[in-house]
N, C-alpha and C. Protein backbone atom coordinates (compact mmCIF):
# COMPACT_ATOMS: atom_id res chain seq x y z
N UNK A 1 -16.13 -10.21 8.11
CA UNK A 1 -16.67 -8.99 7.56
C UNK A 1 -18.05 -9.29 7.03
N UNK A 2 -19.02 -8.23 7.35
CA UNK A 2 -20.57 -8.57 7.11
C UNK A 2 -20.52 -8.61 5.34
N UNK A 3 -19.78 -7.73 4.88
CA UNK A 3 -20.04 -7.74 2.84
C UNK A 3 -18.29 -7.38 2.55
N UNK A 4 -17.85 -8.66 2.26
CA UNK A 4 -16.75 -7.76 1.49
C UNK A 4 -16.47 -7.99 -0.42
N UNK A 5 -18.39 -7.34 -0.64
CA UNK A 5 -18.21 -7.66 -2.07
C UNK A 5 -17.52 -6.55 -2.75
N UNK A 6 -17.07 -5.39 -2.09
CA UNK A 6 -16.28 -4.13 -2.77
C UNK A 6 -14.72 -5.02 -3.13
N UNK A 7 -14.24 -5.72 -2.41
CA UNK A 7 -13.20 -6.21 -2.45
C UNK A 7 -12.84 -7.31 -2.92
N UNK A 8 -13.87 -7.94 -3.85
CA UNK A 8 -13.64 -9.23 -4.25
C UNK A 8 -13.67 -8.86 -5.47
N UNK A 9 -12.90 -10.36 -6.83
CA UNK A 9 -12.48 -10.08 -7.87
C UNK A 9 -13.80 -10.74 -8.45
N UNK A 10 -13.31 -10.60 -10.13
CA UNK A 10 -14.40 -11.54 -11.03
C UNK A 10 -13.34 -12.42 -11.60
N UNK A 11 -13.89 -13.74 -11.76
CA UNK A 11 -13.74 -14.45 -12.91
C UNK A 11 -14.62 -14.81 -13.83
N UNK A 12 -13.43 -14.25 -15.16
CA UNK A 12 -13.82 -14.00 -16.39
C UNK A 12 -13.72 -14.62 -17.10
N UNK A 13 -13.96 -15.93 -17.68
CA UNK A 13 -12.45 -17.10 -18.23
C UNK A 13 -12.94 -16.61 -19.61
N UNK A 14 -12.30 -17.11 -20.28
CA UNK A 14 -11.57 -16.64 -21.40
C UNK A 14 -12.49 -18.11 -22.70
N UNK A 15 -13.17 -17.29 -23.77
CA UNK A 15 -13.61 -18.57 -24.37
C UNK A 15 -12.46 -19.70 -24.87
N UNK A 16 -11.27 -18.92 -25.12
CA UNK A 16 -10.67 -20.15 -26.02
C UNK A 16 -9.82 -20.63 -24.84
N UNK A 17 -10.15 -20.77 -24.12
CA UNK A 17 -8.97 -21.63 -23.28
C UNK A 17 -9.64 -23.57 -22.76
N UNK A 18 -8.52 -24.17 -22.51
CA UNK A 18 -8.96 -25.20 -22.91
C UNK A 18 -9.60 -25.81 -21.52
N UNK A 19 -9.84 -26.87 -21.21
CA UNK A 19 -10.24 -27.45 -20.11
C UNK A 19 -9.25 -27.21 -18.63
N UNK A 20 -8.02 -27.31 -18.86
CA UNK A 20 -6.82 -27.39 -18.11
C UNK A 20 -6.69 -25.53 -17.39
N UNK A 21 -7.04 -24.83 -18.74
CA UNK A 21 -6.80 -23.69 -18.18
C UNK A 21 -7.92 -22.65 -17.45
N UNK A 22 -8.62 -23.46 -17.99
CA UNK A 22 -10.10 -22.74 -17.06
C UNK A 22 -10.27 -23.49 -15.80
N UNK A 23 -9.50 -24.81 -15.25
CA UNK A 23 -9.17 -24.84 -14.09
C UNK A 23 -8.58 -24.75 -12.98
N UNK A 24 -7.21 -24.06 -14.19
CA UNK A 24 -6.32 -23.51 -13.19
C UNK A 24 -6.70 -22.17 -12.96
N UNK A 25 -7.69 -21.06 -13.69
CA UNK A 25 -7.63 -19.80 -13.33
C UNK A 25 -8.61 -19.91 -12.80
N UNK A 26 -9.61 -20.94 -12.39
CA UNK A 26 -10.59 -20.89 -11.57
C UNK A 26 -9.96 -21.43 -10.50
N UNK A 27 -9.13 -22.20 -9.73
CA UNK A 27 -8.40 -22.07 -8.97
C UNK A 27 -7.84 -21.04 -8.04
N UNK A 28 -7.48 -20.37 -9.03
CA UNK A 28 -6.47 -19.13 -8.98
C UNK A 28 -7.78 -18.20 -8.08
N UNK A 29 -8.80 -17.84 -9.09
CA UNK A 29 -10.20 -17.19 -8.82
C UNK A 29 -10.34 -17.71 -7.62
N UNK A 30 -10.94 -18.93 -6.77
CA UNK A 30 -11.12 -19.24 -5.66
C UNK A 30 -10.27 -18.93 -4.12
N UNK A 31 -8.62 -19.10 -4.93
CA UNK A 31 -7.53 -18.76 -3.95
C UNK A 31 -7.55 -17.08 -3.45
N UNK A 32 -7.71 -16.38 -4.48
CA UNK A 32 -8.04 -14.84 -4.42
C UNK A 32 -9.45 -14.64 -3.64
N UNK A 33 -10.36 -15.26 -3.56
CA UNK A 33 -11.26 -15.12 -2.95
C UNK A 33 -11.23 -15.33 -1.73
N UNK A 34 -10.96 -16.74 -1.11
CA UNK A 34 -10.73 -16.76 0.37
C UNK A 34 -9.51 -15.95 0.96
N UNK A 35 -8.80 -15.83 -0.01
CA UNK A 35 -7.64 -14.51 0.41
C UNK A 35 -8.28 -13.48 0.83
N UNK A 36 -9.19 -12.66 0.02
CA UNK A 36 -9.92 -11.36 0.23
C UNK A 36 -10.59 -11.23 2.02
N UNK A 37 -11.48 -12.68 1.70
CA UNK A 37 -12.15 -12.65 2.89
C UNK A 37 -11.77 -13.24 4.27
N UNK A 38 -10.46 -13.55 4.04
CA UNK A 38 -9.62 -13.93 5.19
C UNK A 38 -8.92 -12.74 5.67
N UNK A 39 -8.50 -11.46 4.73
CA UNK A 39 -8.11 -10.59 4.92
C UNK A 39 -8.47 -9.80 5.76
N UNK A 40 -10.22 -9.46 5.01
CA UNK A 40 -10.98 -8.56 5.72
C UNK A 40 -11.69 -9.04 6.85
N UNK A 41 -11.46 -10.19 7.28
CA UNK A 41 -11.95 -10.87 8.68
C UNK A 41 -10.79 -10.76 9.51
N UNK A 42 -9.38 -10.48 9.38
CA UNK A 42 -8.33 -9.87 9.85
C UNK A 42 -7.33 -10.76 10.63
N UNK A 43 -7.79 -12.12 9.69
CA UNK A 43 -6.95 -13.46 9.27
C UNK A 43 -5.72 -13.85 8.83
N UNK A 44 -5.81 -12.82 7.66
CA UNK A 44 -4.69 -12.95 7.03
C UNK A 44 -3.96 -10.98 6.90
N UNK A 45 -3.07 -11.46 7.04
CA UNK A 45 -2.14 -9.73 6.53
C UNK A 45 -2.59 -9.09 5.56
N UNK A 46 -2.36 -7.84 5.42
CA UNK A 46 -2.63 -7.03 3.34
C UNK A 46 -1.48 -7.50 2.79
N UNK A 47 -0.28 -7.34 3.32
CA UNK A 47 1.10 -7.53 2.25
C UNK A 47 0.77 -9.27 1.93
N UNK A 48 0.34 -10.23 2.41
CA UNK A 48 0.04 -10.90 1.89
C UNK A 48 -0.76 -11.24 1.17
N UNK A 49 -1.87 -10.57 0.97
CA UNK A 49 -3.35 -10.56 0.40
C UNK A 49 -2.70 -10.36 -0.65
N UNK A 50 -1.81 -9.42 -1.17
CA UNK A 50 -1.25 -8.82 -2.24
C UNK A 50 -0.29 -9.62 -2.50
N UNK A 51 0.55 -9.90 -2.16
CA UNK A 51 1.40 -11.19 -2.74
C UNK A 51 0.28 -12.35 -3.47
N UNK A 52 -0.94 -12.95 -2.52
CA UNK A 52 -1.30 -14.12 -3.08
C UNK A 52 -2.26 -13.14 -4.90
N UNK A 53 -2.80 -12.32 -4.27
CA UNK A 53 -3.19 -11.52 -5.21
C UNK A 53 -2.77 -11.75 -6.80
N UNK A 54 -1.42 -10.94 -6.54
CA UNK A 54 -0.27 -11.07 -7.68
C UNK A 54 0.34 -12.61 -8.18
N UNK A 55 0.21 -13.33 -7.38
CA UNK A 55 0.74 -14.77 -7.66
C UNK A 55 -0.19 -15.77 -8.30
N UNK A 56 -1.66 -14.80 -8.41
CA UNK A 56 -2.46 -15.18 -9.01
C UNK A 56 -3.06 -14.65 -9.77
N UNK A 57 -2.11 -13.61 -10.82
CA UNK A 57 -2.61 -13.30 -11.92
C UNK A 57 -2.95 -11.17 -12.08
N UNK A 58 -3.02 -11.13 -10.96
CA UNK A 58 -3.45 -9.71 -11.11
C UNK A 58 -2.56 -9.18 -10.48
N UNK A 59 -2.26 -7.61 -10.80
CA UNK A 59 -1.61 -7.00 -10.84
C UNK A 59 -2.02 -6.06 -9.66
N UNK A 60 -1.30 -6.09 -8.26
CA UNK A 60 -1.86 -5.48 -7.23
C UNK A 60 -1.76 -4.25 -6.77
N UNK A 61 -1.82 -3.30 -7.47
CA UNK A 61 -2.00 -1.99 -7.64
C UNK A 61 -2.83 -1.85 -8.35
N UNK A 62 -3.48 -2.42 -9.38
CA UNK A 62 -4.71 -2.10 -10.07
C UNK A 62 -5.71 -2.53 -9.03
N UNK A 63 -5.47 -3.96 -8.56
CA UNK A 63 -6.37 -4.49 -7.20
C UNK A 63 -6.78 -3.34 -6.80
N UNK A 64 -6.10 -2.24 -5.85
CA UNK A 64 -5.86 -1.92 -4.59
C UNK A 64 -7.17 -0.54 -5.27
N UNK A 65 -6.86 0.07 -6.36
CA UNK A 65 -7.56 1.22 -6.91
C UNK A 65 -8.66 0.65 -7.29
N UNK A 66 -9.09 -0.76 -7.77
CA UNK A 66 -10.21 -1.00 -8.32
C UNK A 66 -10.91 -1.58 -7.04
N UNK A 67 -10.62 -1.85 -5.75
CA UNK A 67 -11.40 -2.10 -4.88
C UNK A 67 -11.79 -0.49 -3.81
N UNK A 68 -10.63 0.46 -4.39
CA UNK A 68 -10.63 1.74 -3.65
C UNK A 68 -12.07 2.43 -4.67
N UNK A 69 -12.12 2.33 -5.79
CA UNK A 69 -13.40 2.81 -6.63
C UNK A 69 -14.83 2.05 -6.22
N UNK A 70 -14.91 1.08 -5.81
CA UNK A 70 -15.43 0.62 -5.50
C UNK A 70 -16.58 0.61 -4.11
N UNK A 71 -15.65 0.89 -3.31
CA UNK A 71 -15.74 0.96 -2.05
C UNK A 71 -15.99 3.14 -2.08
N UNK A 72 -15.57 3.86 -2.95
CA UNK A 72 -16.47 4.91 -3.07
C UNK A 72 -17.42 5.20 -3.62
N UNK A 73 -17.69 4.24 -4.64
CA UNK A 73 -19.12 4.27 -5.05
C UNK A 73 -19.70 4.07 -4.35
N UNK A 74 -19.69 3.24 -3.33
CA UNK A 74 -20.54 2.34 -2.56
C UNK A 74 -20.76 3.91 -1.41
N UNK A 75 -19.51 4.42 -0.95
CA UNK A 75 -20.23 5.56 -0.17
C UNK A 75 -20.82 6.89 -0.68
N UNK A 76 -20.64 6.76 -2.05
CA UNK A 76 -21.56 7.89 -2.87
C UNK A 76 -22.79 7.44 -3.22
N UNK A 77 -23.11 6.70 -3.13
CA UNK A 77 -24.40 6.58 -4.02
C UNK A 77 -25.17 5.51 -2.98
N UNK A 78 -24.44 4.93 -2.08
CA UNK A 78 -24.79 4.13 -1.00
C UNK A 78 -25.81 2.93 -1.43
């Protein structure tokens, strides 16, 4: 896919977390990422995108609406 920045997450880490845990959710962050763009290169499945999604922290129905807002801004305002 030429941009699939509508569909990708942020990582946000968290100040008080310690060394251990800002590398596992940056982990996590990275795994969700090549997920996204393996997805939308039509690599990987959605029901799985959403499984790894959720197995990494987010809740994939908020995913699904916050990349759907996204992706209409992008055709409203272009």
């Amino acid at each position: 896919m030429k941009d699939a920045t509508p569909l990708l997450t942020l990582w946000l880490p968290h100040p008080d977390c310690n060394e251990a845990d800002l590398e596992r959710e940056f982990n996590q962050y990275k795994t969700r990422q090549r997920a996204i763009l393996d997805c939308a290169d039509g690599l990987l499945d959605p029901s799985t995108l959403l499984d790894i999604i959720e197995a990494t922290g987010i809740d994939p129905l908020a995913y699904v609406e916050e990349a759907e807002e996204s992706i209409d801004a992008l055709i409203s305002h272009g």
